[in-house]
PDB file of N, CA and C in Angstrom:
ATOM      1  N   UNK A   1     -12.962   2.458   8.796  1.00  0.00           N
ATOM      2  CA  UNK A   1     -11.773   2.957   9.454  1.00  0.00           C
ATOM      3  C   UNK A   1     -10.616   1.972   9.236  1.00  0.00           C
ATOM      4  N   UNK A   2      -9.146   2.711   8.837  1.00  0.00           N
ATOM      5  CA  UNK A   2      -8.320   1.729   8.806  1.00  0.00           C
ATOM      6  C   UNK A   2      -7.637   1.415   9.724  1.00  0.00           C
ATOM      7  N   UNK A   3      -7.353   0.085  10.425  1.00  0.00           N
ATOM      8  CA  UNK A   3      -6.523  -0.481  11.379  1.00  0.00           C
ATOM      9  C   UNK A   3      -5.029  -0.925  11.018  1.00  0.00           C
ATOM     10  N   UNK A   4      -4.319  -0.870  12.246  1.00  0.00           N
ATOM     11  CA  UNK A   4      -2.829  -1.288  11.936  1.00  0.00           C
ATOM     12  C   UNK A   4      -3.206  -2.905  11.580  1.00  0.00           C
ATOM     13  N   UNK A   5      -2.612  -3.487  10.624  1.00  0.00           N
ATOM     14  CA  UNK A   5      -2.167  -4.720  10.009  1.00  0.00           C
ATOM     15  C   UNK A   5      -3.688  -4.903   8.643  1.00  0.00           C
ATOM     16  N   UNK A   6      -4.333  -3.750   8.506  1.00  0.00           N
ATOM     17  CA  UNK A   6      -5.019  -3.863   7.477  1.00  0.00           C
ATOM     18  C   UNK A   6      -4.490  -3.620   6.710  1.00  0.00           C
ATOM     19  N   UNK A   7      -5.024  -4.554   4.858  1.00  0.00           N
ATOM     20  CA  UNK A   7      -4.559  -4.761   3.632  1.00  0.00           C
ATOM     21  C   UNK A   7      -5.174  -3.030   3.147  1.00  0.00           C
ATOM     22  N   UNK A   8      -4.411  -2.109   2.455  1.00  0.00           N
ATOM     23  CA  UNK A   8      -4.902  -0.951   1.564  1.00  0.00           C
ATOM     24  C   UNK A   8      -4.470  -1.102   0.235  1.00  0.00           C
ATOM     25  N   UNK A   9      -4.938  -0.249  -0.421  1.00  0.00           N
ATOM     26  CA  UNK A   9      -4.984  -0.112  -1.893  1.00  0.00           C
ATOM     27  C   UNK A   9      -4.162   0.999  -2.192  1.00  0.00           C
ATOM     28  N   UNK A  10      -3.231   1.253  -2.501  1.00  0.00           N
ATOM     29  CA  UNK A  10      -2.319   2.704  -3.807  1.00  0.00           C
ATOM     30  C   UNK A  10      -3.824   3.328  -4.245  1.00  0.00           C
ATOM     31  N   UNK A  11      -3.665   4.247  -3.903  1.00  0.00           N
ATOM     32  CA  UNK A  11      -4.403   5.356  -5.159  1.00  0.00           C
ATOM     33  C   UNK A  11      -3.702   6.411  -5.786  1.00  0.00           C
ATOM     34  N   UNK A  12      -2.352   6.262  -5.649  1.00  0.00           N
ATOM     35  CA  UNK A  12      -1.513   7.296  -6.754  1.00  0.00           C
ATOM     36  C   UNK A  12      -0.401   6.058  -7.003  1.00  0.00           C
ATOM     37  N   UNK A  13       0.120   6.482  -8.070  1.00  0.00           N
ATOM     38  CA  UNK A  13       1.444   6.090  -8.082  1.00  0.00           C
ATOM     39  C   UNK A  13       2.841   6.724  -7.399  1.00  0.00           C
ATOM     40  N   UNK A  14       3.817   5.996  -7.004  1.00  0.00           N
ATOM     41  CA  UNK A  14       4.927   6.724  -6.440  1.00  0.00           C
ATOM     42  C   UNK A  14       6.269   5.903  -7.353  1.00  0.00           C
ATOM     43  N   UNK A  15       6.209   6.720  -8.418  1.00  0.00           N
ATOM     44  CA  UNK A  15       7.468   5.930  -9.277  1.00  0.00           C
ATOM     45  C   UNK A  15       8.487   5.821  -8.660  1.00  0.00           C
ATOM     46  N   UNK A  16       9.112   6.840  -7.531  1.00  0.00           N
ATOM     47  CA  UNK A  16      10.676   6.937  -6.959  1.00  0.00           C
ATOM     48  C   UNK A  16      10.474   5.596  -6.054  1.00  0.00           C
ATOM     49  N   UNK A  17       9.175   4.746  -5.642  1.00  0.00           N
ATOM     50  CA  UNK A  17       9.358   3.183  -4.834  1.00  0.00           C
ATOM     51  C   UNK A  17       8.952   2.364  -5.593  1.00  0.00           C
ATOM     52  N   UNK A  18       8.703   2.500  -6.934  1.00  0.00           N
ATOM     53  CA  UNK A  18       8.369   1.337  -8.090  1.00  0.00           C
ATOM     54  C   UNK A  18       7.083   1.320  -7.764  1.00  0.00           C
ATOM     55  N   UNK A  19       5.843   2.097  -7.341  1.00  0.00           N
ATOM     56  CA  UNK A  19       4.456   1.662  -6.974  1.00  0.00           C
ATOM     57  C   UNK A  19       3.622   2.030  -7.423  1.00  0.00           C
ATOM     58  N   UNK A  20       2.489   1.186  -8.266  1.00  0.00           N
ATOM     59  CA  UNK A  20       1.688   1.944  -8.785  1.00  0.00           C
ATOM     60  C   UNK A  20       0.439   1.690  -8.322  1.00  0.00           C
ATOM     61  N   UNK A  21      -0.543   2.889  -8.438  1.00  0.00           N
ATOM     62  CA  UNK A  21      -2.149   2.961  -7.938  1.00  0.00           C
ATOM     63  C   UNK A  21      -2.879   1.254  -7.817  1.00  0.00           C
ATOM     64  N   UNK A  22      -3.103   0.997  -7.240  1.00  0.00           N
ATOM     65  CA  UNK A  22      -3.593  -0.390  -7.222  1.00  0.00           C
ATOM     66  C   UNK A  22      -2.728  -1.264  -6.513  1.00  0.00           C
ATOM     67  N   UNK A  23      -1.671  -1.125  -6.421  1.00  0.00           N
ATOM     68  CA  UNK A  23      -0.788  -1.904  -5.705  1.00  0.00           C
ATOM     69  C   UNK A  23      -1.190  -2.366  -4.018  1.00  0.00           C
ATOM     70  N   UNK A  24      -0.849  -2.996  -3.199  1.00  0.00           N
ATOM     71  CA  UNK A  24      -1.500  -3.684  -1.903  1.00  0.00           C
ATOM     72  C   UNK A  24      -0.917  -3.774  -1.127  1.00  0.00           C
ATOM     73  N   UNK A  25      -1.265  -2.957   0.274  1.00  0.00           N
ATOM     74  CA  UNK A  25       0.383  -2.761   1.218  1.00  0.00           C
ATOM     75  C   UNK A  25      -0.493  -3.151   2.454  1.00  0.00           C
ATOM     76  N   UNK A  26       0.535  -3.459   3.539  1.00  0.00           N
ATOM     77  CA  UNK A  26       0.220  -3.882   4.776  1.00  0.00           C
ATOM     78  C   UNK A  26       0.203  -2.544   5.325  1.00  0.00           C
ATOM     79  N   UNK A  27      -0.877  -1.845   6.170  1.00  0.00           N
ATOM     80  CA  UNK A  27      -0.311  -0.928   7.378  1.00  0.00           C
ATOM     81  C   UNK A  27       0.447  -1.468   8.496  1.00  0.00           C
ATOM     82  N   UNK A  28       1.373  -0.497   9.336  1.00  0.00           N
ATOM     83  CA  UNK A  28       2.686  -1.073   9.560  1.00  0.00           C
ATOM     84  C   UNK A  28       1.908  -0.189  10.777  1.00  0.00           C
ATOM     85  N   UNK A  29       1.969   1.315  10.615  1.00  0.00           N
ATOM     86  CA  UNK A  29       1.456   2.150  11.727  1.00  0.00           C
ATOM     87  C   UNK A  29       0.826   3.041  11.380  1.00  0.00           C
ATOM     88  N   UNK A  30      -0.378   3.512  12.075  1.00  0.00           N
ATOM     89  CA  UNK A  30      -1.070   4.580  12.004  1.00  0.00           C
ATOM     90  C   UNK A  30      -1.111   6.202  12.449  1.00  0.00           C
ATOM     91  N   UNK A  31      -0.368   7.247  12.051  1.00  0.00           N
ATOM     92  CA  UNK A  31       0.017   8.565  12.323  1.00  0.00           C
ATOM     93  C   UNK A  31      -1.332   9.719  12.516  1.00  0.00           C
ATOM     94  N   UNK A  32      -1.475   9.802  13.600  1.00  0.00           N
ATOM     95  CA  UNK A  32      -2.377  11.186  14.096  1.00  0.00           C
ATOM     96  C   UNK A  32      -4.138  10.641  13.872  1.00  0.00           C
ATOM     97  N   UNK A  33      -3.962   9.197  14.844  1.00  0.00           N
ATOM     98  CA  UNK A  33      -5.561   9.026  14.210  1.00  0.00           C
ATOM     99  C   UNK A  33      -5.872   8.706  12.772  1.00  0.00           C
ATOM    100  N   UNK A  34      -4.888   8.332  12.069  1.00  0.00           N
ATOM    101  CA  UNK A  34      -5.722   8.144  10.477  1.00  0.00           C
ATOM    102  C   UNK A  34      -5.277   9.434   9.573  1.00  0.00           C
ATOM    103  N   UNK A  35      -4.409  10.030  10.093  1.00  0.00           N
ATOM    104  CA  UNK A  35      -3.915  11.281   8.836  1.00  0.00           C
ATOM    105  C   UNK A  35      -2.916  10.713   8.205  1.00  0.00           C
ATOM    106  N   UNK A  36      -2.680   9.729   8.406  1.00  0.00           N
ATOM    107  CA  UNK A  36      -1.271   9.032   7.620  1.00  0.00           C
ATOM    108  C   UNK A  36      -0.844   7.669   8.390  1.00  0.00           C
ATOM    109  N   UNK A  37      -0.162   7.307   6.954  1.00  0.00           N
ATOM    110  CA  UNK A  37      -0.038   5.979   7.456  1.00  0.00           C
ATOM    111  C   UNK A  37       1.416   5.357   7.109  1.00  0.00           C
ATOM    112  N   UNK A  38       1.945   4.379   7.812  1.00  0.00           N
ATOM    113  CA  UNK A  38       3.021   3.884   7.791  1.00  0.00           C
ATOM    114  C   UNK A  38       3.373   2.116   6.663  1.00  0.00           C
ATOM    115  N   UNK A  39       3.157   1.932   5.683  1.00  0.00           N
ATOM    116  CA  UNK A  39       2.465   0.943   4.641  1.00  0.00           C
ATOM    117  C   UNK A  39       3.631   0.049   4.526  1.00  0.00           C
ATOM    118  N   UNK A  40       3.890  -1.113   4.423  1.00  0.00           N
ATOM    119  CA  UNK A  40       4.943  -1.782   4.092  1.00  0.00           C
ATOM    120  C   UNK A  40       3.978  -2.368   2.651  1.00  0.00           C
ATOM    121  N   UNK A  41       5.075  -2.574   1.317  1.00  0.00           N
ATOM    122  CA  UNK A  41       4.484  -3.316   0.306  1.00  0.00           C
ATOM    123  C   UNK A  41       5.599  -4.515  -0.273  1.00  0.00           C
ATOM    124  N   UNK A  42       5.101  -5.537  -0.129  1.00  0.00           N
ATOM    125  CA  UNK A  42       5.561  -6.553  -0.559  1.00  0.00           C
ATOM    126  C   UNK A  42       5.298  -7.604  -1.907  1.00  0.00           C
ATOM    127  N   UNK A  43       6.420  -8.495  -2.053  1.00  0.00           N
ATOM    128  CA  UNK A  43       5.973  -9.214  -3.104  1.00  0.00           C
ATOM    129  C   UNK A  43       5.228 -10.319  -2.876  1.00  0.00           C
ATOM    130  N   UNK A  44       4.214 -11.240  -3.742  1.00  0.00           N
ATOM    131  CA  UNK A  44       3.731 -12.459  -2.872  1.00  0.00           C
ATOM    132  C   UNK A  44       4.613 -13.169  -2.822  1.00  0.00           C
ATOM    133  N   UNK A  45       6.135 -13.538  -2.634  1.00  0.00           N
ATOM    134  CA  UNK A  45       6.701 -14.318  -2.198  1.00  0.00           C
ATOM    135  C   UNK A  45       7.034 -13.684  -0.931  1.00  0.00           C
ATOM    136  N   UNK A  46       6.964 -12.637  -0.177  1.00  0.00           N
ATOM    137  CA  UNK A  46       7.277 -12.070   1.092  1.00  0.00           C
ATOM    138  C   UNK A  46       8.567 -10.996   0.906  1.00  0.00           C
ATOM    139  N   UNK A  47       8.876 -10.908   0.468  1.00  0.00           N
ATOM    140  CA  UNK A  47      10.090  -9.508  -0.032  1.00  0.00           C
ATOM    141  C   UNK A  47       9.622  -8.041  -0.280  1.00  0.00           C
ATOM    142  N   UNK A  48       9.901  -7.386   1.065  1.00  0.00           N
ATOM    143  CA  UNK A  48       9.333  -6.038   0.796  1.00  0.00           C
ATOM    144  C   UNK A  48      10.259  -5.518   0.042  1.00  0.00           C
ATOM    145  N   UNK A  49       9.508  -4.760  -0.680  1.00  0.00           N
ATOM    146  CA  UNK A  49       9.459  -3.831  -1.945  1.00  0.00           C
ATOM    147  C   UNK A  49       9.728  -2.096  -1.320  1.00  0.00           C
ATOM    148  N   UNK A  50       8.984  -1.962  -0.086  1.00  0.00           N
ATOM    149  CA  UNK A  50       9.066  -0.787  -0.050  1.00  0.00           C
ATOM    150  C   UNK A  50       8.489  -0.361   1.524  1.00  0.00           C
ATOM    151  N   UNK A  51       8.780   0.738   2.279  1.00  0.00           N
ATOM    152  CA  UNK A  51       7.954   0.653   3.575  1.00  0.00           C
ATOM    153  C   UNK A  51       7.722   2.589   3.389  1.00  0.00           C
ATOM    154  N   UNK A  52       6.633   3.236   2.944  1.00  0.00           N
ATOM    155  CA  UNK A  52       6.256   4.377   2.679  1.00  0.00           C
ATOM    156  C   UNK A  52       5.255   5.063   3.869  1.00  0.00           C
ATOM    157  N   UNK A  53       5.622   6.100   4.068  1.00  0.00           N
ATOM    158  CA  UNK A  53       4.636   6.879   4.852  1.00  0.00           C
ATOM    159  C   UNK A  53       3.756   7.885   3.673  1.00  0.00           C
ATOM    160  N   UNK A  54       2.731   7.148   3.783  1.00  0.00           N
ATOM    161  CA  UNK A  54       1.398   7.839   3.116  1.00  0.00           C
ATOM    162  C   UNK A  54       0.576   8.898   3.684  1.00  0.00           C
ATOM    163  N   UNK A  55       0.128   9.857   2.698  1.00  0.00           N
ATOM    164  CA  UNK A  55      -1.394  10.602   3.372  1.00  0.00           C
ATOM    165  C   UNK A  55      -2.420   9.690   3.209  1.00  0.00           C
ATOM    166  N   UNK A  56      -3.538  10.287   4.226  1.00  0.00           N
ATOM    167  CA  UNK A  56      -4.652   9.028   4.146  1.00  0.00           C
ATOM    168  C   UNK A  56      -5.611   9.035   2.773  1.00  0.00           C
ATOM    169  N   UNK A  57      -4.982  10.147   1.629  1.00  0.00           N
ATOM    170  CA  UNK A  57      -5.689  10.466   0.575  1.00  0.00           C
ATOM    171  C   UNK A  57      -5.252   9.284  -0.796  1.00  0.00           C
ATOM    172  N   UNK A  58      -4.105   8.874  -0.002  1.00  0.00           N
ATOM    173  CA  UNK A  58      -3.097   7.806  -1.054  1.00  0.00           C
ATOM    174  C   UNK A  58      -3.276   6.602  -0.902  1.00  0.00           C
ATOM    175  N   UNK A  59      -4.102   6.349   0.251  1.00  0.00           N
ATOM    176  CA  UNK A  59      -4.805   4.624   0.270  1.00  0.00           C
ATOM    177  C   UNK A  59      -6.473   4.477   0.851  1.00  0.00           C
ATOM    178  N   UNK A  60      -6.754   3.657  -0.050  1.00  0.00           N
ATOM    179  CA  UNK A  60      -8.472   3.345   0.757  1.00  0.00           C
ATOM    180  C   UNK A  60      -8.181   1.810   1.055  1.00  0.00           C
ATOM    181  N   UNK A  61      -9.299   1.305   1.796  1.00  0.00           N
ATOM    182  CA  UNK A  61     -10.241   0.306   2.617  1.00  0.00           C
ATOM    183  C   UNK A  61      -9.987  -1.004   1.176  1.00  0.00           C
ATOM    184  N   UNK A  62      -9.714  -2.020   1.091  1.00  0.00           N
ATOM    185  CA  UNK A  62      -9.924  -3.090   0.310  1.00  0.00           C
ATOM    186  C   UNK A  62     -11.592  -2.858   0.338  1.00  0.00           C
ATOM    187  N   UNK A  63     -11.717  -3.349  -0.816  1.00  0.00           N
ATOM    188  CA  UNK A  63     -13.748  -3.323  -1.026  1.00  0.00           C
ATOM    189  C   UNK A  63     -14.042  -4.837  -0.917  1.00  0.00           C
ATOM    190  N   UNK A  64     -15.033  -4.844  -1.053  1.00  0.00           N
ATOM    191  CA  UNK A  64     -15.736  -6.445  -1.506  1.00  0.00           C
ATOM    192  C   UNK A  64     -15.689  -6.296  -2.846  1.00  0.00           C
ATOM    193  N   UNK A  65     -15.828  -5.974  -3.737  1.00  0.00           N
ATOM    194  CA  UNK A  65     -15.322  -6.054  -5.118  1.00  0.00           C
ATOM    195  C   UNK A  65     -13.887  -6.084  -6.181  1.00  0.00           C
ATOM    196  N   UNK A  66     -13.220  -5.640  -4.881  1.00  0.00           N
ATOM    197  CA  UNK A  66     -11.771  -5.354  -5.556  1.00  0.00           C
ATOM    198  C   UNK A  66     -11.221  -6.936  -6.182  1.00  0.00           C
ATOM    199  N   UNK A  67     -10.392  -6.940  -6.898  1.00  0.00           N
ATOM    200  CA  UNK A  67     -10.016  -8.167  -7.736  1.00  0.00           C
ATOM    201  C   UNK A  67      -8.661  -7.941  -7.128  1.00  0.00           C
ATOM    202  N   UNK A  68      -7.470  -8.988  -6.735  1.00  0.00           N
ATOM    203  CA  UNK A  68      -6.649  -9.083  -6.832  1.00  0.00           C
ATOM    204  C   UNK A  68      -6.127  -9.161  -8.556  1.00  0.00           C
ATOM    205  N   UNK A  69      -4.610  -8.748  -8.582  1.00  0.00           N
ATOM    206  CA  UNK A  69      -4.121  -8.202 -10.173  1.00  0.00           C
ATOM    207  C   UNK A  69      -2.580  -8.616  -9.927  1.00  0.00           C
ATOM    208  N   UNK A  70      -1.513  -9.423 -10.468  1.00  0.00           N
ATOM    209  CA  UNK A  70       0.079  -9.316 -10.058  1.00  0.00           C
ATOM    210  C   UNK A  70       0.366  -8.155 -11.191  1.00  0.00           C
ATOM    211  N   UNK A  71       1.698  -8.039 -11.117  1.00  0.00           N
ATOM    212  CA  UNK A  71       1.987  -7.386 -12.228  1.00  0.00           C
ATOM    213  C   UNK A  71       3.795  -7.632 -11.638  1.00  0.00           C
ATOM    214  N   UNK A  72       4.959  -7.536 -12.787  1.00  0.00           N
ATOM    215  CA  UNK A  72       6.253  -7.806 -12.344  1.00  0.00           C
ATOM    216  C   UNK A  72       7.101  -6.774 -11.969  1.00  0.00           C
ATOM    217  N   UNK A  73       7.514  -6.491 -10.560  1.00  0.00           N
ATOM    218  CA  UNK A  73       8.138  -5.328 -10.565  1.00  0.00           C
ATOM    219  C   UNK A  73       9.538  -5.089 -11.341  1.00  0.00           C
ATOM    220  N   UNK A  74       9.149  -4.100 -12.042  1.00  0.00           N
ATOM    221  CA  UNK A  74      10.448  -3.296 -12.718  1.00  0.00           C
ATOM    222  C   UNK A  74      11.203  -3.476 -12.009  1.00  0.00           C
ATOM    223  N   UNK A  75      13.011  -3.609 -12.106  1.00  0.00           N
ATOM    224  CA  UNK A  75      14.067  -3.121 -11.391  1.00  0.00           C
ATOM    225  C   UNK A  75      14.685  -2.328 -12.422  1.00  0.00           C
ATOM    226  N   UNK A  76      15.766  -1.786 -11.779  1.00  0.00           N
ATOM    227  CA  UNK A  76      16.777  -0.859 -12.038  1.00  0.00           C
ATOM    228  C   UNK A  76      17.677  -0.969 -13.522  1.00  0.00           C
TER     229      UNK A  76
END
């Protein structure tokens, strides 16, 4: 189950916020029990990037296997 201030994972991309599948967002707030979620995504220097309301189909649970990955965000 996901909790407010848990780390999630992108499972789609959303090009119109620069984000792609894999990317790593903070939950911010949780909408209707877990039907959606409120995600802030940041850079590792602390600069959010983006604060998206997700379906719960667009992020899972960090695993024990997952690898952290950077990658440089595109701008404009």
């Amino acid at each position: 189950m996901i909790k407010e201030h848990d780390c999630v994972v992108l499972t789609k991309n959303l090009p119109k916020e620069k984000l792609e599948a894999g990317d790593i967002g903070t939950v911010v707030h949780i909408h209707n029990g877990g039907e959606g979620y409120e995600v802030e995504f940041m850079t590792l220097t602390g600069e959010t990037v983006a604060i998206v309301t997700l379906m719960a189909d667009q992020v899972r649970q960090l695993s024990r296997r997952d690898l952290a990955h950077t990658r440089e965000l595109q701008t404009a």
